[in-house]
C-alpha atoms as a PDB file:
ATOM      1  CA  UNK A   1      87.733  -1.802  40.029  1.00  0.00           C
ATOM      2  CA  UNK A   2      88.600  -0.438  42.966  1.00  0.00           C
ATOM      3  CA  UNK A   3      91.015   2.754  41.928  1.00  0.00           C
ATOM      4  CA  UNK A   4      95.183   2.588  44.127  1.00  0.00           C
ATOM      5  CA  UNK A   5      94.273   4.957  46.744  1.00  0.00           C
ATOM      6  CA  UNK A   6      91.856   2.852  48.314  1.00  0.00           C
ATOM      7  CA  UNK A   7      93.975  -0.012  49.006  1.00  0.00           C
ATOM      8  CA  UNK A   8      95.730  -1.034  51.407  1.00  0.00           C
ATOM      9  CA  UNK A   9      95.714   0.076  55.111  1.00  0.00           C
ATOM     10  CA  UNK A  10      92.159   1.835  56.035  1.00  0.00           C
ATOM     11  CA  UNK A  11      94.070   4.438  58.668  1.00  0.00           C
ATOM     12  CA  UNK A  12      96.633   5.162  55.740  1.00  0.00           C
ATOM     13  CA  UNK A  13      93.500   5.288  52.717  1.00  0.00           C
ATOM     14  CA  UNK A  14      90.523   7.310  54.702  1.00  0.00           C
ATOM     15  CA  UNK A  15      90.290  10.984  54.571  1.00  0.00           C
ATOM     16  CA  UNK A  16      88.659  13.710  55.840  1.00  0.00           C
ATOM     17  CA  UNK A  17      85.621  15.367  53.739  1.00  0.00           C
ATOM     18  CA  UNK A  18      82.284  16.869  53.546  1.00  0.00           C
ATOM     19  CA  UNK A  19      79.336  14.777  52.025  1.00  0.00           C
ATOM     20  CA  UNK A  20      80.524  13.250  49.178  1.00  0.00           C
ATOM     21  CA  UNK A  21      78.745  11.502  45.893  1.00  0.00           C
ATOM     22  CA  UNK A  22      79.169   8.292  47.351  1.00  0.00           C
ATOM     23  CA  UNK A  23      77.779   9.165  50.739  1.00  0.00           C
ATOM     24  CA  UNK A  24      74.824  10.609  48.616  1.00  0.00           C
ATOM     25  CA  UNK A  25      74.393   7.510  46.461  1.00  0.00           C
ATOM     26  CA  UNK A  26      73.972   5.516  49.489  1.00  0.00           C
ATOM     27  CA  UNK A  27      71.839   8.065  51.099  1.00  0.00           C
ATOM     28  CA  UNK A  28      69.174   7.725  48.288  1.00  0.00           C
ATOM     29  CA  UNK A  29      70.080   3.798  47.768  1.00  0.00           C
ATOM     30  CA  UNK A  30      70.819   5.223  44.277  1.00  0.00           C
ATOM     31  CA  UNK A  31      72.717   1.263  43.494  1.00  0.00           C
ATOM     32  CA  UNK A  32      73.359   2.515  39.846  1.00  0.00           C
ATOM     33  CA  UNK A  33      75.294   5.699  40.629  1.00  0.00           C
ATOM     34  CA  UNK A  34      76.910   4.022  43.911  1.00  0.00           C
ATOM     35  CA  UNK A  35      77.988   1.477  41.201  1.00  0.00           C
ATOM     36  CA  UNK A  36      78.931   3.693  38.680  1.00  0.00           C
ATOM     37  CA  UNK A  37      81.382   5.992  41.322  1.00  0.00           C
ATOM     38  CA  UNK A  38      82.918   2.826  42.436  1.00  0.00           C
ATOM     39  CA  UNK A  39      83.706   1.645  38.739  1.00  0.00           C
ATOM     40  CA  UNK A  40      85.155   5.122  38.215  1.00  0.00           C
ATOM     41  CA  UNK A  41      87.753   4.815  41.442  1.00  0.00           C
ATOM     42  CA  UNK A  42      85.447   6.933  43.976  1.00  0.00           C
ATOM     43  CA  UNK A  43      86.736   5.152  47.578  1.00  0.00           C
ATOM     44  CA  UNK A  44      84.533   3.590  49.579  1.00  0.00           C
ATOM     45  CA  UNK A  45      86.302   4.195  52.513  1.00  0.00           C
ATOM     46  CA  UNK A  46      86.045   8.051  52.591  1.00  0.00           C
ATOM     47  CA  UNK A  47      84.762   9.369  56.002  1.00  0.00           C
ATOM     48  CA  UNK A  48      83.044  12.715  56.884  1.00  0.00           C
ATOM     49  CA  UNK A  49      83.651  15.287  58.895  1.00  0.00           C
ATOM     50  CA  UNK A  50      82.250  13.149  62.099  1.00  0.00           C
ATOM     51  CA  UNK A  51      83.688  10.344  60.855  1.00  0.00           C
ATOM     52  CA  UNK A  52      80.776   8.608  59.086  1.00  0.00           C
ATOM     53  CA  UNK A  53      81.766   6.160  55.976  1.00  0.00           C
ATOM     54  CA  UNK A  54      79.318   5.507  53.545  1.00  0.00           C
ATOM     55  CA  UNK A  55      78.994   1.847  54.933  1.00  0.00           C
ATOM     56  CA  UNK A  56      77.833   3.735  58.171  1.00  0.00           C
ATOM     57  CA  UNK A  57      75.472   5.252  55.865  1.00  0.00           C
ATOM     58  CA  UNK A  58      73.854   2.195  54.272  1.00  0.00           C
ATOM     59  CA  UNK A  59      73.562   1.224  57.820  1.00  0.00           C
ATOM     60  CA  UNK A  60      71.885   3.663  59.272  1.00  0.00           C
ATOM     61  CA  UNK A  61      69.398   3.640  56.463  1.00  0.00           C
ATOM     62  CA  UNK A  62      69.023   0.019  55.820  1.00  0.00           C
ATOM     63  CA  UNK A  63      70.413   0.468  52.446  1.00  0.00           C
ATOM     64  CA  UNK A  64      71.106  -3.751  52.070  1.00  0.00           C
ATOM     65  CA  UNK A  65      72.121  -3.237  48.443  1.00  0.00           C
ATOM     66  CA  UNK A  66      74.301  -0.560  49.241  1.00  0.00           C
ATOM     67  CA  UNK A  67      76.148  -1.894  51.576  1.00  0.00           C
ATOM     68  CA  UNK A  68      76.978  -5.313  49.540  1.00  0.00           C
ATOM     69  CA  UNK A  69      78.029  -3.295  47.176  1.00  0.00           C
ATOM     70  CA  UNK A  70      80.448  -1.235  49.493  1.00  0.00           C
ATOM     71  CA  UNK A  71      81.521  -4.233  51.338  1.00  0.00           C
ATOM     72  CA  UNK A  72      82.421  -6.099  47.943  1.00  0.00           C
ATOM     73  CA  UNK A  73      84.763  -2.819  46.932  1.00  0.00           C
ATOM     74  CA  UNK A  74      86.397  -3.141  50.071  1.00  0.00           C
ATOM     75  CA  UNK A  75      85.016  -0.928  52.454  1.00  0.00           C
ATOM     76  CA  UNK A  76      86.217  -1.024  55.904  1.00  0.00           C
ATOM     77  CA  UNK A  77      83.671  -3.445  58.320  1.00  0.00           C
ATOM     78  CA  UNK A  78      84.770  -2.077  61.674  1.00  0.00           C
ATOM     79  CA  UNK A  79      85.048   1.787  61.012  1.00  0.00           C
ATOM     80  CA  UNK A  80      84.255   3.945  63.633  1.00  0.00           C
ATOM     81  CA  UNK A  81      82.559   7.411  63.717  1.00  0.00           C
ATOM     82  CA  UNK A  82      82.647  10.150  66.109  1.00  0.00           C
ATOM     83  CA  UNK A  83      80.768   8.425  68.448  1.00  0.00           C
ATOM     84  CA  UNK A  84      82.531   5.028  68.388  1.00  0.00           C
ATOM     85  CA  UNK A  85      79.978   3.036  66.494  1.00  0.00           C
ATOM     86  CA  UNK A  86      80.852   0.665  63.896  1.00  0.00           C
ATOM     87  CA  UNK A  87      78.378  -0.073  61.018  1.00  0.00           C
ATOM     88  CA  UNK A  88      77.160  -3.402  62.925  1.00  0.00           C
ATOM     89  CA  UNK A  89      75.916  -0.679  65.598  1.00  0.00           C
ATOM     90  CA  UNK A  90      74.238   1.674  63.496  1.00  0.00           C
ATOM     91  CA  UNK A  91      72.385  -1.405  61.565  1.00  0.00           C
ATOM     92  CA  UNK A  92      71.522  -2.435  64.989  1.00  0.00           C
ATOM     93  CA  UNK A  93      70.435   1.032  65.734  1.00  0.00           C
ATOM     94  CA  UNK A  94      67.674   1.461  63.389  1.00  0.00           C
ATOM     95  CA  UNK A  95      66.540  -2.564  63.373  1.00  0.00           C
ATOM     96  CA  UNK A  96      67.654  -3.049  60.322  1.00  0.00           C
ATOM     97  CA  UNK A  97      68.323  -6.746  60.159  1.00  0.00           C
ATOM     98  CA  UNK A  98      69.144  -7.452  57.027  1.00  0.00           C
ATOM     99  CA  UNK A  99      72.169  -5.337  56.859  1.00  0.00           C
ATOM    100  CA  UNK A 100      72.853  -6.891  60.531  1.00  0.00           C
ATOM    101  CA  UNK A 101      73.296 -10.218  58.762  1.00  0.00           C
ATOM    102  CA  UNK A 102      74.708  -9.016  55.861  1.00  0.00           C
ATOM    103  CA  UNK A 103      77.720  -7.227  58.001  1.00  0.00           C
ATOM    104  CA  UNK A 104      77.834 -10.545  60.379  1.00  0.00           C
ATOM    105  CA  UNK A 105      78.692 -12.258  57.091  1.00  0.00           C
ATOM    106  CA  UNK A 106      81.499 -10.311  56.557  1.00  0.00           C
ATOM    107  CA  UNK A 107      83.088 -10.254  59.785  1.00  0.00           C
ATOM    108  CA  UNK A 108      81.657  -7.202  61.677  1.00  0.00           C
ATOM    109  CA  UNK A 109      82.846  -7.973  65.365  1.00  0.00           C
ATOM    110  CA  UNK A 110      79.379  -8.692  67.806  1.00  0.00           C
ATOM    111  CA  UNK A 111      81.737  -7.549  70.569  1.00  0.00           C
ATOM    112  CA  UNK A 112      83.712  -4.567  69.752  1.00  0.00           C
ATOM    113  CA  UNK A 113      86.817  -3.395  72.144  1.00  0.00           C
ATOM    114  CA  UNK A 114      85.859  -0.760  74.385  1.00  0.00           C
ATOM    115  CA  UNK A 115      83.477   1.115  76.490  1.00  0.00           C
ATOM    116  CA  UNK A 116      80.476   2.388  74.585  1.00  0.00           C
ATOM    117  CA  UNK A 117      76.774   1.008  73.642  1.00  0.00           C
ATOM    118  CA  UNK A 118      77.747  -2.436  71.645  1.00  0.00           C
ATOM    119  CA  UNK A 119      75.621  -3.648  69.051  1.00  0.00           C
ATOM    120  CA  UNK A 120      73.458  -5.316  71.680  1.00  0.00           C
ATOM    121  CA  UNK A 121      72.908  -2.477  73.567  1.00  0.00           C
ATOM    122  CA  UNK A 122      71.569  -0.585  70.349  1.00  0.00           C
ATOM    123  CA  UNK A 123      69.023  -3.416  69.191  1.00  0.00           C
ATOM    124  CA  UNK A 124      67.992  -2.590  72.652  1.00  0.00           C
ATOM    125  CA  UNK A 125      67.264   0.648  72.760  1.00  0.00           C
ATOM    126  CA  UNK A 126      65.300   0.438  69.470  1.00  0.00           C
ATOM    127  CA  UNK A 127      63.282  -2.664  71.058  1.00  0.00           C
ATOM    128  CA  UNK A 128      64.065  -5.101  68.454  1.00  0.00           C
ATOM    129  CA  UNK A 129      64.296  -8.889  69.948  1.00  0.00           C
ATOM    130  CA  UNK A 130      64.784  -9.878  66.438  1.00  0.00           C
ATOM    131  CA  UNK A 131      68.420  -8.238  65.862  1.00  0.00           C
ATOM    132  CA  UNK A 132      69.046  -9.067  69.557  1.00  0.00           C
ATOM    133  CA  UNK A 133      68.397 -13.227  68.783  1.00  0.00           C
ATOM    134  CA  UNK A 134      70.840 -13.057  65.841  1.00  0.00           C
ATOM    135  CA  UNK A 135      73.359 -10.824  67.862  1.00  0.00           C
ATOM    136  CA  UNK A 136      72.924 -13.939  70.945  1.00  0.00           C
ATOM    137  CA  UNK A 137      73.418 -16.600  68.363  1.00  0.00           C
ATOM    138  CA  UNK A 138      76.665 -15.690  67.035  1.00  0.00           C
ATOM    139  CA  UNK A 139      77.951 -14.728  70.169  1.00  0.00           C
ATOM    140  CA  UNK A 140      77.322 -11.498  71.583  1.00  0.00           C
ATOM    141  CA  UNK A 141      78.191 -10.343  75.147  1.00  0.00           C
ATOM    142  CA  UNK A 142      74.883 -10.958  77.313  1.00  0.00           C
ATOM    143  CA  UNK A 143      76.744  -8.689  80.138  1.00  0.00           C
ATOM    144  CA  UNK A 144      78.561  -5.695  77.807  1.00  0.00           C
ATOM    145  CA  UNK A 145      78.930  -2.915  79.878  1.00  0.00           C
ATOM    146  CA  UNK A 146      78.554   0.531  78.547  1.00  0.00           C
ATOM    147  CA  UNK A 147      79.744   3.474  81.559  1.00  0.00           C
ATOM    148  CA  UNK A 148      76.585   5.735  80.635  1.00  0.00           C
ATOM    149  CA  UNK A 149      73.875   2.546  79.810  1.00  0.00           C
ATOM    150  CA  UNK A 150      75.120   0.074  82.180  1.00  0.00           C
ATOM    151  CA  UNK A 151      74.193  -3.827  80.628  1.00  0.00           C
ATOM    152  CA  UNK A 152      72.066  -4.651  77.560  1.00  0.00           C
ATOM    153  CA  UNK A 153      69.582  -5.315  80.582  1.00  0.00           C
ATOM    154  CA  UNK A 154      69.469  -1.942  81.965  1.00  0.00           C
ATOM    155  CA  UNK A 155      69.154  -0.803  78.583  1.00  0.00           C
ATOM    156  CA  UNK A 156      65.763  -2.826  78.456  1.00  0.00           C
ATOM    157  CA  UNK A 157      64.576  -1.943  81.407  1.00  0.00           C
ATOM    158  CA  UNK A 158      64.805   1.588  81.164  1.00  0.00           C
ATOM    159  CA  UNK A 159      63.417   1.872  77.721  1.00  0.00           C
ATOM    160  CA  UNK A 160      61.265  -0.066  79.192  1.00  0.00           C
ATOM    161  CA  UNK A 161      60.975  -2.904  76.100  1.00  0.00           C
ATOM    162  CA  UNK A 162      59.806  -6.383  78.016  1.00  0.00           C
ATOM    163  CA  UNK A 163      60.350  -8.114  75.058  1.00  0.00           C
ATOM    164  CA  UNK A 164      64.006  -7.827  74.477  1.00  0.00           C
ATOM    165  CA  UNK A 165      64.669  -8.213  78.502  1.00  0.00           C
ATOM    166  CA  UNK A 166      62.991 -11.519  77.825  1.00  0.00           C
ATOM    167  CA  UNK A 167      65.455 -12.368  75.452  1.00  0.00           C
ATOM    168  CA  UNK A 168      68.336 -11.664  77.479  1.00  0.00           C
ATOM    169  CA  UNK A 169      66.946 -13.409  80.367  1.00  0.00           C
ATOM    170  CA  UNK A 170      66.380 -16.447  78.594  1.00  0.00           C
ATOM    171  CA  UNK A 171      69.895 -16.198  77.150  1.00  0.00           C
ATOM    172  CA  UNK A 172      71.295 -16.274  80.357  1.00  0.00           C
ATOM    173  CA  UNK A 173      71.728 -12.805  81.230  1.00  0.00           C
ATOM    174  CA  UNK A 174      72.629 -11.836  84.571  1.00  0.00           C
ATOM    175  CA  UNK A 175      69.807  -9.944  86.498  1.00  0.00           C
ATOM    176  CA  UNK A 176      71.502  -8.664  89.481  1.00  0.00           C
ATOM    177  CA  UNK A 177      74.001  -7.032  87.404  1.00  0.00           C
ATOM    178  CA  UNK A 178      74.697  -3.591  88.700  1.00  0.00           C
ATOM    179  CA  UNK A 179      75.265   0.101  87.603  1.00  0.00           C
ATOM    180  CA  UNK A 180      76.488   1.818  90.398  1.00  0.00           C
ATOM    181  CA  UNK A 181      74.698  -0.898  92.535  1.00  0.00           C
ATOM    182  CA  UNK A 182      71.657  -0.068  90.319  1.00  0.00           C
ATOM    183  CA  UNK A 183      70.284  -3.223  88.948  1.00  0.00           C
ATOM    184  CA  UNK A 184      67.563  -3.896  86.455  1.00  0.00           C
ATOM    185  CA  UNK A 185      64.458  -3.910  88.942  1.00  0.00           C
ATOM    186  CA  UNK A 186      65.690  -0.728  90.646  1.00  0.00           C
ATOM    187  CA  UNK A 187      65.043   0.603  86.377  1.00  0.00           C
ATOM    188  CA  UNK A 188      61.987  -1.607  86.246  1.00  0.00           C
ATOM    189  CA  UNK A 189      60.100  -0.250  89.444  1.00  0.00           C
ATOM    190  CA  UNK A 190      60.926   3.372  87.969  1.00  0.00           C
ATOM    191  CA  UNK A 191      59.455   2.776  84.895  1.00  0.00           C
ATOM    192  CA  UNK A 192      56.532   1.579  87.187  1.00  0.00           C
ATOM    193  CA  UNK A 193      56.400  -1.857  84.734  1.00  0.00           C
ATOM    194  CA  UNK A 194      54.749  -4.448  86.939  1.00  0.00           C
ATOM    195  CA  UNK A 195      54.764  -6.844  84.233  1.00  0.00           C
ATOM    196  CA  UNK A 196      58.689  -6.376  84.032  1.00  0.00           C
ATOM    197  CA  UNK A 197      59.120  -6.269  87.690  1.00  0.00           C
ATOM    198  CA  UNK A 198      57.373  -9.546  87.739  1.00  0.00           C
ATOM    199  CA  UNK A 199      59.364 -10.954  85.270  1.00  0.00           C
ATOM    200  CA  UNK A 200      62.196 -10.327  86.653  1.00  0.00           C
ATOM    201  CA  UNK A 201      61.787 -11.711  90.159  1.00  0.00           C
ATOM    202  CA  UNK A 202      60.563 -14.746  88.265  1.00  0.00           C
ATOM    203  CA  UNK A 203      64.192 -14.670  86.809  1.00  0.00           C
ATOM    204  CA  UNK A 204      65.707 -14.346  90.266  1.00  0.00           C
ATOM    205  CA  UNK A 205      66.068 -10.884  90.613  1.00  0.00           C
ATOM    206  CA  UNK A 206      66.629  -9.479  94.412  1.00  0.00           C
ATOM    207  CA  UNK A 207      64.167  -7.278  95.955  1.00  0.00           C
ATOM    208  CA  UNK A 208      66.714  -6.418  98.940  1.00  0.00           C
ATOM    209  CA  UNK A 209      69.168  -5.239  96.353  1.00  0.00           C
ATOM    210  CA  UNK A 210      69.995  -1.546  97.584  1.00  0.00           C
ATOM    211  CA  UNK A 211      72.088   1.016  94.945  1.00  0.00           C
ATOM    212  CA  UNK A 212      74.666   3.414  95.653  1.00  0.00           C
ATOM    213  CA  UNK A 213      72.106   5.510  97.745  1.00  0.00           C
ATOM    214  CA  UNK A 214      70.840   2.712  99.716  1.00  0.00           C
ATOM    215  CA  UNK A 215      67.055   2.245  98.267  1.00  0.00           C
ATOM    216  CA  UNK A 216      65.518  -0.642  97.345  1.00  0.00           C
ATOM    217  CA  UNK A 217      63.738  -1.324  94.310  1.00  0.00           C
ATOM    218  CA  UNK A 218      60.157  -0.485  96.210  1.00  0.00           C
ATOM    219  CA  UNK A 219      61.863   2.946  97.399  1.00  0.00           C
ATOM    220  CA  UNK A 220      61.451   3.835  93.574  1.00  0.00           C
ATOM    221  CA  UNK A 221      57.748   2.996  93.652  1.00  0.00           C
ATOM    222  CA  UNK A 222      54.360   5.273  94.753  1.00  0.00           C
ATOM    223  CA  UNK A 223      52.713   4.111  97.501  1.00  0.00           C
ATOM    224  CA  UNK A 224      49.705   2.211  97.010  1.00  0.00           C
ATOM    225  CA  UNK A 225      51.062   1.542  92.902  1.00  0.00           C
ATOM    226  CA  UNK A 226      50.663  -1.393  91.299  1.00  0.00           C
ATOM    227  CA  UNK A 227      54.622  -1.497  90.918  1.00  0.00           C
ATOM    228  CA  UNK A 228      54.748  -1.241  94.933  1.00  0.00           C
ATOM    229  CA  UNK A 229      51.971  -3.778  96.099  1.00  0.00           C
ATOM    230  CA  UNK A 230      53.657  -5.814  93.601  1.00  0.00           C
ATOM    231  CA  UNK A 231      57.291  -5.797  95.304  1.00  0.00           C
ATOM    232  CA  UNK A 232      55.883  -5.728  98.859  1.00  0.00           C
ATOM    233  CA  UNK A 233      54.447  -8.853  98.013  1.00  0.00           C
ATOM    234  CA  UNK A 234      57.160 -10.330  97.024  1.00  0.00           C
ATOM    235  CA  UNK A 235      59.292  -8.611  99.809  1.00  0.00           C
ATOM    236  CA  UNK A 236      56.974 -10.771 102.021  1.00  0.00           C
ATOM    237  CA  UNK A 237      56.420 -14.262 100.463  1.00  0.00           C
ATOM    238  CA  UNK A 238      59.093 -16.759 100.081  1.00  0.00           C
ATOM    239  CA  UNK A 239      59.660 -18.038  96.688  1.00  0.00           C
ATOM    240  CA  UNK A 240      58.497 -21.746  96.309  1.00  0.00           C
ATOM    241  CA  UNK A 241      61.432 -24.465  96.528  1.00  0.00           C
ATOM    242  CA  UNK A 242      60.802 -25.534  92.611  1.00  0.00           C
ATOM    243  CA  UNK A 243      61.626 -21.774  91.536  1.00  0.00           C
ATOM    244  CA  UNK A 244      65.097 -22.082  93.302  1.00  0.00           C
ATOM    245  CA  UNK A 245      65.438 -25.245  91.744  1.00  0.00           C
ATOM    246  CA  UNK A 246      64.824 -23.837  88.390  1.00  0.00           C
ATOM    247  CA  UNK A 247      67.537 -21.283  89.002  1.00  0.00           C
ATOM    248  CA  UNK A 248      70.054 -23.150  90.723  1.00  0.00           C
ATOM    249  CA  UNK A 249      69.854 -25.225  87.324  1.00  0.00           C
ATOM    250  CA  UNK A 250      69.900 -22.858  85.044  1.00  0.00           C
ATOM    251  CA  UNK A 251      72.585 -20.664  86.682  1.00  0.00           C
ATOM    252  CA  UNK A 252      74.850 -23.866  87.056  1.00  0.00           C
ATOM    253  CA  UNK A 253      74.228 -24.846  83.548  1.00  0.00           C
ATOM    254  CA  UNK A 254      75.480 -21.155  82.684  1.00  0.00           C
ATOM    255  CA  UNK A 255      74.385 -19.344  79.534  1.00  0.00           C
ATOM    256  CA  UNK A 256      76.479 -21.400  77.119  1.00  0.00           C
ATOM    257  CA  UNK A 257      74.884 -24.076  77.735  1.00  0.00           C
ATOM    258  CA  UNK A 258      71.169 -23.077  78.462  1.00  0.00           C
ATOM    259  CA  UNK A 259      70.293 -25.042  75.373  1.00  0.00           C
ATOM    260  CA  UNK A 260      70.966 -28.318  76.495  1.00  0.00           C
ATOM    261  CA  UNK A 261      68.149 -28.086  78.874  1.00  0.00           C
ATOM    262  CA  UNK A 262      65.925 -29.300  75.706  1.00  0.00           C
ATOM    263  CA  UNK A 263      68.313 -32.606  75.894  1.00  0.00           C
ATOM    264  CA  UNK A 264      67.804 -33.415  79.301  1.00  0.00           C
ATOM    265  CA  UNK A 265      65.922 -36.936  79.760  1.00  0.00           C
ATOM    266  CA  UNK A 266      62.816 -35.457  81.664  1.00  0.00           C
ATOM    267  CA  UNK A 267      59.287 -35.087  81.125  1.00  0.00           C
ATOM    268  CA  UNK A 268      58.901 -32.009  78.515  1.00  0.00           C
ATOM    269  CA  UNK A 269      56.544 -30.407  81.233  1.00  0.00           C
ATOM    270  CA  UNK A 270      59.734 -30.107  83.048  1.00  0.00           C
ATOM    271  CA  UNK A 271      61.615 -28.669  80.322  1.00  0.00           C
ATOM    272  CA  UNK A 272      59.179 -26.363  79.446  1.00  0.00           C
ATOM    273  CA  UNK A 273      59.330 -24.830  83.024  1.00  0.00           C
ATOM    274  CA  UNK A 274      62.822 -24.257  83.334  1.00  0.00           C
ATOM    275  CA  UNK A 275      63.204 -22.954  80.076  1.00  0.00           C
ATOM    276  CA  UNK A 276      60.128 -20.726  81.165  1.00  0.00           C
ATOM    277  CA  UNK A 277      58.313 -21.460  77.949  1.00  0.00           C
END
């Protein structure tokens, strides 16, 4: 049982303390003593001195047991800590996926209010495509915008993880999207990728796009590079009339409804290429 002083509202219940027992149970996945504490009345909802709840801690460490257990006493899904993050984050953070399903289960918000890294943008950075499918499927924000990261896309680019751009991309995701008139190739030709540059001008990204200083993608490039033969020749040969066909469609069709490309009555050849399989 849960003891009185951790009913109720979570703003009126949390309070302010160093590491605690619980936060230590969790830390070690120690299930017996986290279950004994909670049996005794120890609140799940305490929060440390930056803010981090011992949900936050199950999170960070993948601690799936832990955090059923704190989520069945009552502990608070959309918490923040000093930095804004909510335990959805943090299990996004370390690629944890079970305790990303686990908190999607119980409500954790794929699209939290406000202006820093969303769960999305944190199964980016770590490079996991898996978290980043789930997060897609139940509805995250392909174009959450973060002031220091920019998109989910920038985020992949920079890393750079090709992988989880190719997610987004296929999910819709728009690659043009700017930061500060940055877009993702502008990231992609500085991380001197040319399988991500390609990529992305396969997904209809613009090689003429300037940023807030006026260069071009290729500006970011060495001469004679890979990266920069690569966008010179695209700078220089038109793309073919089925590839703007294929993106017409697909932006038309808009990322909601990508998936009914599969129902379309055409040959499956056709399918397959504008779904880029």
């Amino acid at each position: 049982m849960k003891s009185d002083s951790c009913k109720g509202n979570w703003q009126m219940t949390s309070f302010w303390a160093d590491r605690t027992p619980v936060h230590e149970a969790v830390k070690a996945g120690h299930v017996c003593k986290l279950k004994q504490l909670i049996e005794n009345g120890a609140c799940v909802n305490v929060v440390t001195v930056d803010s981090i709840t011992p949900l936050h801690e199950a999170s960070l460490r993948g601690q799936l047991q832990c955090a059923q257990m704190l989520l069945a006493a009552g502990a608070e899904i959309e918490a923040r800590n000093i930095d804004g993050s909510t335990p959805l984050c943090d299990a996004c953070a370390v690629g944890s996926i079970e305790c990303v399903k686990l908190l999607l289960t119980y409500g954790a918000n794929v699209n939290p209010l406000n202006f820093t890294a969303s769960p999305l943008h944190e199964a980016c950075m770590i490079g996991s495509a898996e978290c980043m499918k789930v997060l897609i499927d139940v509805g995250a924000n392909l174009e959450a915008y973060d002031c220091h990261f920019g998109t989910p896309l920038h985020v992949a680019c920079t890393k750079p993880h090709i992988d989880c751009a190719k997610v987004l991309l296929n999910a819709g995701a728009n690659v043009n999207g700017a930061k500060l008139h940055e877009t993702a190739l502008h990231l992609a030709a500085k991380a001197k990728d040319v399988d991500l540059i390609q990529m992305l001008i396969d997904y209809g990204a613009n090689v003429y796009a300037a940023d807030n200083r006026g260069r071009l993608p290729l500006d970011y490039t060495q001469l004679g590079s890979c990266s920069a033969e690569c966008l010179k020749y695209y700078q220089s040969t038109p793309m073919s009339l089925k590839h703007h066909c294929r993106l017409t469609l697909r932006r038309v069709l808009g990322p909601r409804r990508l998936h009914e490309i599969h129902q379309l009555n055409i040959a499956p050849r056709l399918i397959s290429y504008l779904c880029y399989d």
